[in-house]
N, C-alpha and C. Protein backbone atom coordinates (compact mmCIF):
# COMPACT_ATOMS: atom_id res chain seq x y z
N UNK A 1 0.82 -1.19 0.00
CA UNK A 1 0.00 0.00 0.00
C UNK A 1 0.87 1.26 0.00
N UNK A 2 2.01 0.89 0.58
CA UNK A 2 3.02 2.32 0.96
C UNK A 2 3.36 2.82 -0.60
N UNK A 3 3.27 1.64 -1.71
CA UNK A 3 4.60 1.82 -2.84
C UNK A 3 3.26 2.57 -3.37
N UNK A 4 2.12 1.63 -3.59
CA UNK A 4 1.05 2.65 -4.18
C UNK A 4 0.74 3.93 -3.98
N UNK A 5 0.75 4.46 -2.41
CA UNK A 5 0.70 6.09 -2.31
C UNK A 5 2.25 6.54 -2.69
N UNK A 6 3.15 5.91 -2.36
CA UNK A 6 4.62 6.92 -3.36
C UNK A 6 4.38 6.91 -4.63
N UNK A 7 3.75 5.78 -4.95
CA UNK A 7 4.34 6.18 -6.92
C UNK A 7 2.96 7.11 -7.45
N UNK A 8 1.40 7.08 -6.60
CA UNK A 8 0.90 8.17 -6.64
C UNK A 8 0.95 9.74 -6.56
N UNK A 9 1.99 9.35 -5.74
CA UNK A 9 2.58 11.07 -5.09
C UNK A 9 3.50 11.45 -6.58
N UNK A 10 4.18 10.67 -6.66
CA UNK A 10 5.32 10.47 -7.40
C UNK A 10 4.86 10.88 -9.07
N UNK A 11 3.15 10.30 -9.20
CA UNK A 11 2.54 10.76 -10.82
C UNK A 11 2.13 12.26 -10.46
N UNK A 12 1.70 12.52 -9.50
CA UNK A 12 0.68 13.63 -9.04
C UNK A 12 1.55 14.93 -9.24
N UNK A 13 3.20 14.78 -8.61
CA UNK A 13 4.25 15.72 -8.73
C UNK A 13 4.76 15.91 -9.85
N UNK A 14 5.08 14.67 -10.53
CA UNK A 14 5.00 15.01 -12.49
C UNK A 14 4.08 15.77 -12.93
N UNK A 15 2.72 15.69 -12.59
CA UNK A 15 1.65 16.22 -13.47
C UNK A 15 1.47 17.17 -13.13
N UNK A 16 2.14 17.85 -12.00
CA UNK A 16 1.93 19.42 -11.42
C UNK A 16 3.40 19.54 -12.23
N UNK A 17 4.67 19.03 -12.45
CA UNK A 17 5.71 19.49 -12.71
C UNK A 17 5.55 20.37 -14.33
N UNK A 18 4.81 18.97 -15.25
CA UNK A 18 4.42 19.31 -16.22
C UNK A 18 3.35 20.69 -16.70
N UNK A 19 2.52 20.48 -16.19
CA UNK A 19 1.72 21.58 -15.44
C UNK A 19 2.12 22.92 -15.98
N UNK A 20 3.13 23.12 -14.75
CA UNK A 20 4.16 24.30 -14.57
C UNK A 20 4.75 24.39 -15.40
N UNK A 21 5.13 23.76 -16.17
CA UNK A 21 6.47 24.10 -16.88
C UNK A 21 5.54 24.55 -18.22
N UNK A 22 4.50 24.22 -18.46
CA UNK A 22 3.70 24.21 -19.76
C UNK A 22 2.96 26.13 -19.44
N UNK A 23 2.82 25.95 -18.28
CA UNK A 23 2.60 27.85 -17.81
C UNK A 23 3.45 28.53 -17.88
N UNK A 24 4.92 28.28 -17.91
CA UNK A 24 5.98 29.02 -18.13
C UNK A 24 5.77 29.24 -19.26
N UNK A 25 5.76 28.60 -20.41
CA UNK A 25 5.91 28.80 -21.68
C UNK A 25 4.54 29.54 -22.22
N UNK A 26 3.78 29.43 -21.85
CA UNK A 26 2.47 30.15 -22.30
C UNK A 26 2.34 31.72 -21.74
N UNK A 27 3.28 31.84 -20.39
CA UNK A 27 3.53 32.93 -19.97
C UNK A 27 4.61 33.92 -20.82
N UNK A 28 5.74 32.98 -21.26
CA UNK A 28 7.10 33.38 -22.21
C UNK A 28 6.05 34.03 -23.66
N UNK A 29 5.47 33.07 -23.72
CA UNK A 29 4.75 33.32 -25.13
C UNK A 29 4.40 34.68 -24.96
N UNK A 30 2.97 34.37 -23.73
CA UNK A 30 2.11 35.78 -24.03
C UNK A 30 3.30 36.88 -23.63
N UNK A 31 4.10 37.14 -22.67
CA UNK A 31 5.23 38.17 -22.61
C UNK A 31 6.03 38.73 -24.20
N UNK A 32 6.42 37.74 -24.49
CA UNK A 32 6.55 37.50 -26.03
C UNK A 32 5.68 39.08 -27.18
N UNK A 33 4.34 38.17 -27.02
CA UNK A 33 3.76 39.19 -27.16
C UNK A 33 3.03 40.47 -27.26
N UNK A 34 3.22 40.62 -26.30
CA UNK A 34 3.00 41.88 -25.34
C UNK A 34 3.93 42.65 -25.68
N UNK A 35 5.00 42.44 -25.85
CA UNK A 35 6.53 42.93 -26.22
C UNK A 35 5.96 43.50 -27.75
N UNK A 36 6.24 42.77 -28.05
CA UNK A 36 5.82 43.04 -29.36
C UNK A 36 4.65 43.59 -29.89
N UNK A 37 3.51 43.71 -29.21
CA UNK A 37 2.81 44.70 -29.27
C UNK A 37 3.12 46.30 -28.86
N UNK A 38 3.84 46.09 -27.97
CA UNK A 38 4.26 47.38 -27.03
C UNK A 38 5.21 47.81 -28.36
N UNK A 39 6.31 47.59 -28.97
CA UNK A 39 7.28 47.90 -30.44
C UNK A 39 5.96 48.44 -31.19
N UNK A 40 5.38 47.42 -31.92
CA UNK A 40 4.74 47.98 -32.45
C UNK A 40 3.96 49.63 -32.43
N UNK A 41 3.31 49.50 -31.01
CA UNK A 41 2.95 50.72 -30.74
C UNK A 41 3.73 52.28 -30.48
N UNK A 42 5.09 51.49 -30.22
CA UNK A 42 6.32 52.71 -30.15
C UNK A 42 6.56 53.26 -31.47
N UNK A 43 6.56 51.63 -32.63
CA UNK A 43 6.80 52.43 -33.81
C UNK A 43 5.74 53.48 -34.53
N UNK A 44 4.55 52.94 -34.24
CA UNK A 44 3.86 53.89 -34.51
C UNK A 44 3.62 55.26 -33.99
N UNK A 45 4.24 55.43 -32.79
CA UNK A 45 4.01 56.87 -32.01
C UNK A 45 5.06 57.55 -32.32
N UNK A 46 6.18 56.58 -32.73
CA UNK A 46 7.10 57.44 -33.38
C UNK A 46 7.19 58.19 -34.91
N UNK A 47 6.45 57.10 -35.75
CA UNK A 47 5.98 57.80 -36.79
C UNK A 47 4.64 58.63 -36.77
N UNK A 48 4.01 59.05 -35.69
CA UNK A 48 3.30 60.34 -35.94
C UNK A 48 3.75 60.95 -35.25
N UNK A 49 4.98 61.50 -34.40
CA UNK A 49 5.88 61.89 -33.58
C UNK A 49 6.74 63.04 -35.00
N UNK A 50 7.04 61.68 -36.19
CA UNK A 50 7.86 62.44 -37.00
C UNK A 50 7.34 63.24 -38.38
N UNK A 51 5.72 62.76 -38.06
CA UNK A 51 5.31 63.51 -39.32
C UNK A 51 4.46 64.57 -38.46
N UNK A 52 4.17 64.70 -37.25
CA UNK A 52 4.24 65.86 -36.70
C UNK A 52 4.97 66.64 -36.60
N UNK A 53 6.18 66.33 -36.51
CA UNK A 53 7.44 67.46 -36.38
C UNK A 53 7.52 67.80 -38.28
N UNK A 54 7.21 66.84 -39.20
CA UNK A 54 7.66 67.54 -40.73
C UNK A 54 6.04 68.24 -40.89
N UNK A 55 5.16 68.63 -40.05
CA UNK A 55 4.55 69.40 -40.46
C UNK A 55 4.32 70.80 -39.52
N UNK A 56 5.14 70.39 -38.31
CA UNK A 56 5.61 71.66 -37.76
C UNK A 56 6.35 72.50 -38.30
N UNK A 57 7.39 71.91 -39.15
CA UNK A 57 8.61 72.48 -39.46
C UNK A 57 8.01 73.34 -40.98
N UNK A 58 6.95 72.57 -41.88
CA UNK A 58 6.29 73.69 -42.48
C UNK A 58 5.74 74.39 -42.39
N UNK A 59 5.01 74.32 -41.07
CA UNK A 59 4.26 75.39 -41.05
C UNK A 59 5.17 76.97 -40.24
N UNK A 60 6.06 76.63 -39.58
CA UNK A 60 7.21 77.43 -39.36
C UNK A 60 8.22 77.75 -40.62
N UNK A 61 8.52 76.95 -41.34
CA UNK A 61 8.97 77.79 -42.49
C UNK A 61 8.38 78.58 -43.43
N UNK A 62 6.74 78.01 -43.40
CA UNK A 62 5.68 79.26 -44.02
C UNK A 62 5.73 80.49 -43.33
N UNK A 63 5.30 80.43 -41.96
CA UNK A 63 5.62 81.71 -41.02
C UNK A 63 6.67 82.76 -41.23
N UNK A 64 7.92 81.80 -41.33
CA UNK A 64 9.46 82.73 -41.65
C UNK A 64 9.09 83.26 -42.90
N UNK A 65 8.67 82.61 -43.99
CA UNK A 65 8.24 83.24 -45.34
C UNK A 65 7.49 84.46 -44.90
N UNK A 66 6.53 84.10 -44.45
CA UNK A 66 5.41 85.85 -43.93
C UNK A 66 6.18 86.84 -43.61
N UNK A 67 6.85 86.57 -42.56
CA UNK A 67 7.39 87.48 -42.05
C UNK A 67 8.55 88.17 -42.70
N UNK A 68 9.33 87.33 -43.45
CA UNK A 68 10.37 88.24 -44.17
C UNK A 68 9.52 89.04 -45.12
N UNK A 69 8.18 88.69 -45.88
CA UNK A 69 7.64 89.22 -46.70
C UNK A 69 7.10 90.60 -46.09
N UNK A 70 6.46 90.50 -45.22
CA UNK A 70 6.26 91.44 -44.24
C UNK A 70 7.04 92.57 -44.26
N UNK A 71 8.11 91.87 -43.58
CA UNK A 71 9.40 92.95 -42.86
C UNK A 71 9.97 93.35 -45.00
N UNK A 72 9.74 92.99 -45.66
CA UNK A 72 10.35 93.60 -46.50
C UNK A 72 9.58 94.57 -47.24
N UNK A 73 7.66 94.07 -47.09
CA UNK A 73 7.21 95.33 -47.72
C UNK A 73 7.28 96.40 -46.47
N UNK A 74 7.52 96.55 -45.01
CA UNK A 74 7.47 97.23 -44.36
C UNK A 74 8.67 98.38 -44.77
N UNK A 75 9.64 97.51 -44.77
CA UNK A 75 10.88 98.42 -45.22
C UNK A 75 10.69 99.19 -46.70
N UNK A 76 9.54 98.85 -47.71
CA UNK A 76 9.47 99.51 -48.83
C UNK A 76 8.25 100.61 -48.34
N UNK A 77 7.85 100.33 -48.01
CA UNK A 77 6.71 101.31 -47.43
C UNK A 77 7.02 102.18 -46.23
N UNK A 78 8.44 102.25 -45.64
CA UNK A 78 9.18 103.06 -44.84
C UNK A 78 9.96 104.08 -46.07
N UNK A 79 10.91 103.50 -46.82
CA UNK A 79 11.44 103.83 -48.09
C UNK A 79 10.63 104.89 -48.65
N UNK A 80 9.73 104.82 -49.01
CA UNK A 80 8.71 105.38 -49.98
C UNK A 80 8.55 106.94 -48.74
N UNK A 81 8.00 105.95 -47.69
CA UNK A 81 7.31 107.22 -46.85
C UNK A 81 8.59 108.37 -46.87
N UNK A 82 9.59 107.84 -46.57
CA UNK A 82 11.02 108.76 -46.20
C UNK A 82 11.33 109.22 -47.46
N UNK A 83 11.55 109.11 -48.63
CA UNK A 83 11.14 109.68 -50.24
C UNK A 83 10.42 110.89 -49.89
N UNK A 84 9.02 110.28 -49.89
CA UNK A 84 8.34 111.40 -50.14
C UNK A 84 8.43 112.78 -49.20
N UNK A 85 8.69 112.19 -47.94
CA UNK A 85 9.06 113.35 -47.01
C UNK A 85 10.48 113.87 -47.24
N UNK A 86 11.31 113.34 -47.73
CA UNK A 86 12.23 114.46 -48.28
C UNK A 86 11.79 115.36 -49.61
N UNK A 87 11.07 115.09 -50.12
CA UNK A 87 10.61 115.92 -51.26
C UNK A 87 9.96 116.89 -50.83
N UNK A 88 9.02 116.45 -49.98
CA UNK A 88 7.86 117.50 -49.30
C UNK A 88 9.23 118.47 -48.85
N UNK A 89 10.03 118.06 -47.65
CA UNK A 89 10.86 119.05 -46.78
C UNK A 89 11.49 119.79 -47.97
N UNK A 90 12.12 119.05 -48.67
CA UNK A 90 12.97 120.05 -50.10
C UNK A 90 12.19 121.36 -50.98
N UNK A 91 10.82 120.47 -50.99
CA UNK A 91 9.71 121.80 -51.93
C UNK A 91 9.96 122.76 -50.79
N UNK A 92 9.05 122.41 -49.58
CA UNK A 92 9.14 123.45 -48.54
C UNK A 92 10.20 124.35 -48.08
N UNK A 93 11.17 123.73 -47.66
CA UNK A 93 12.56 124.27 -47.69
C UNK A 93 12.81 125.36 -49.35
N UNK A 94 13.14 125.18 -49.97
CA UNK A 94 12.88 125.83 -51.55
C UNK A 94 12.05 127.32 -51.46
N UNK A 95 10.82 126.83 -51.48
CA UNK A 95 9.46 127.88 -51.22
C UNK A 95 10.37 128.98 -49.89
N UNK A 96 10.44 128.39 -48.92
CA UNK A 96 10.71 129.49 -48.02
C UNK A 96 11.78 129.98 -48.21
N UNK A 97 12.65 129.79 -48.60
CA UNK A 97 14.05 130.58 -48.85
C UNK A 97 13.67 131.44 -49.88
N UNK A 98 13.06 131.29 -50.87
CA UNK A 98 12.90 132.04 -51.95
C UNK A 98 12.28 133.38 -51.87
């Protein structure tokens, strides 16, 4: 009776050994994939990470466009104004001396 409860014990501890070892691997697996889901999702946050930044970077180099356009009709429309006010001061100046 003794050998019968050891070699019982003895199947019972295999079949938990087996068991276990078959959860490791289903655990490796799903880790496995999880991993690899998690990549996946990095690569993707990284590629709208980088086509966010190439559409930051146009819309900031449109901006720089404005603004030089800006600052350059400002400076023609300073130009002009300072023109004409030397002409005005020159007629005037002219007229009164005369």
């Amino acid at each position: 009776m003794k050998k019968v409860i050891a070699l019982s014990s003895l199947l019972a501890l295999g079949a938990l050994g087996m068991a276990c070892g078959d959860a490791g691997t289903a655990n490796n697996t799903a880790a496995n994939a999880n991993k690899a889901a998690a990549n996946a999702m990095n690569a993707a946050a990284n590629a709208m990470n980088a086509a966010s930044n190439a559409v930051q970077m146009a819309a900031n180099t449109a901006a720089n466009a404005a603004n030089t356009a800006a600052n350059a009709a400002n400076t023609a429309a300073n130009t002009a104004a300072n023109a004409a006010n030397k002409a005005a001061n020159t007629a005037a100046n002219t007229a009164a001396n005369k």
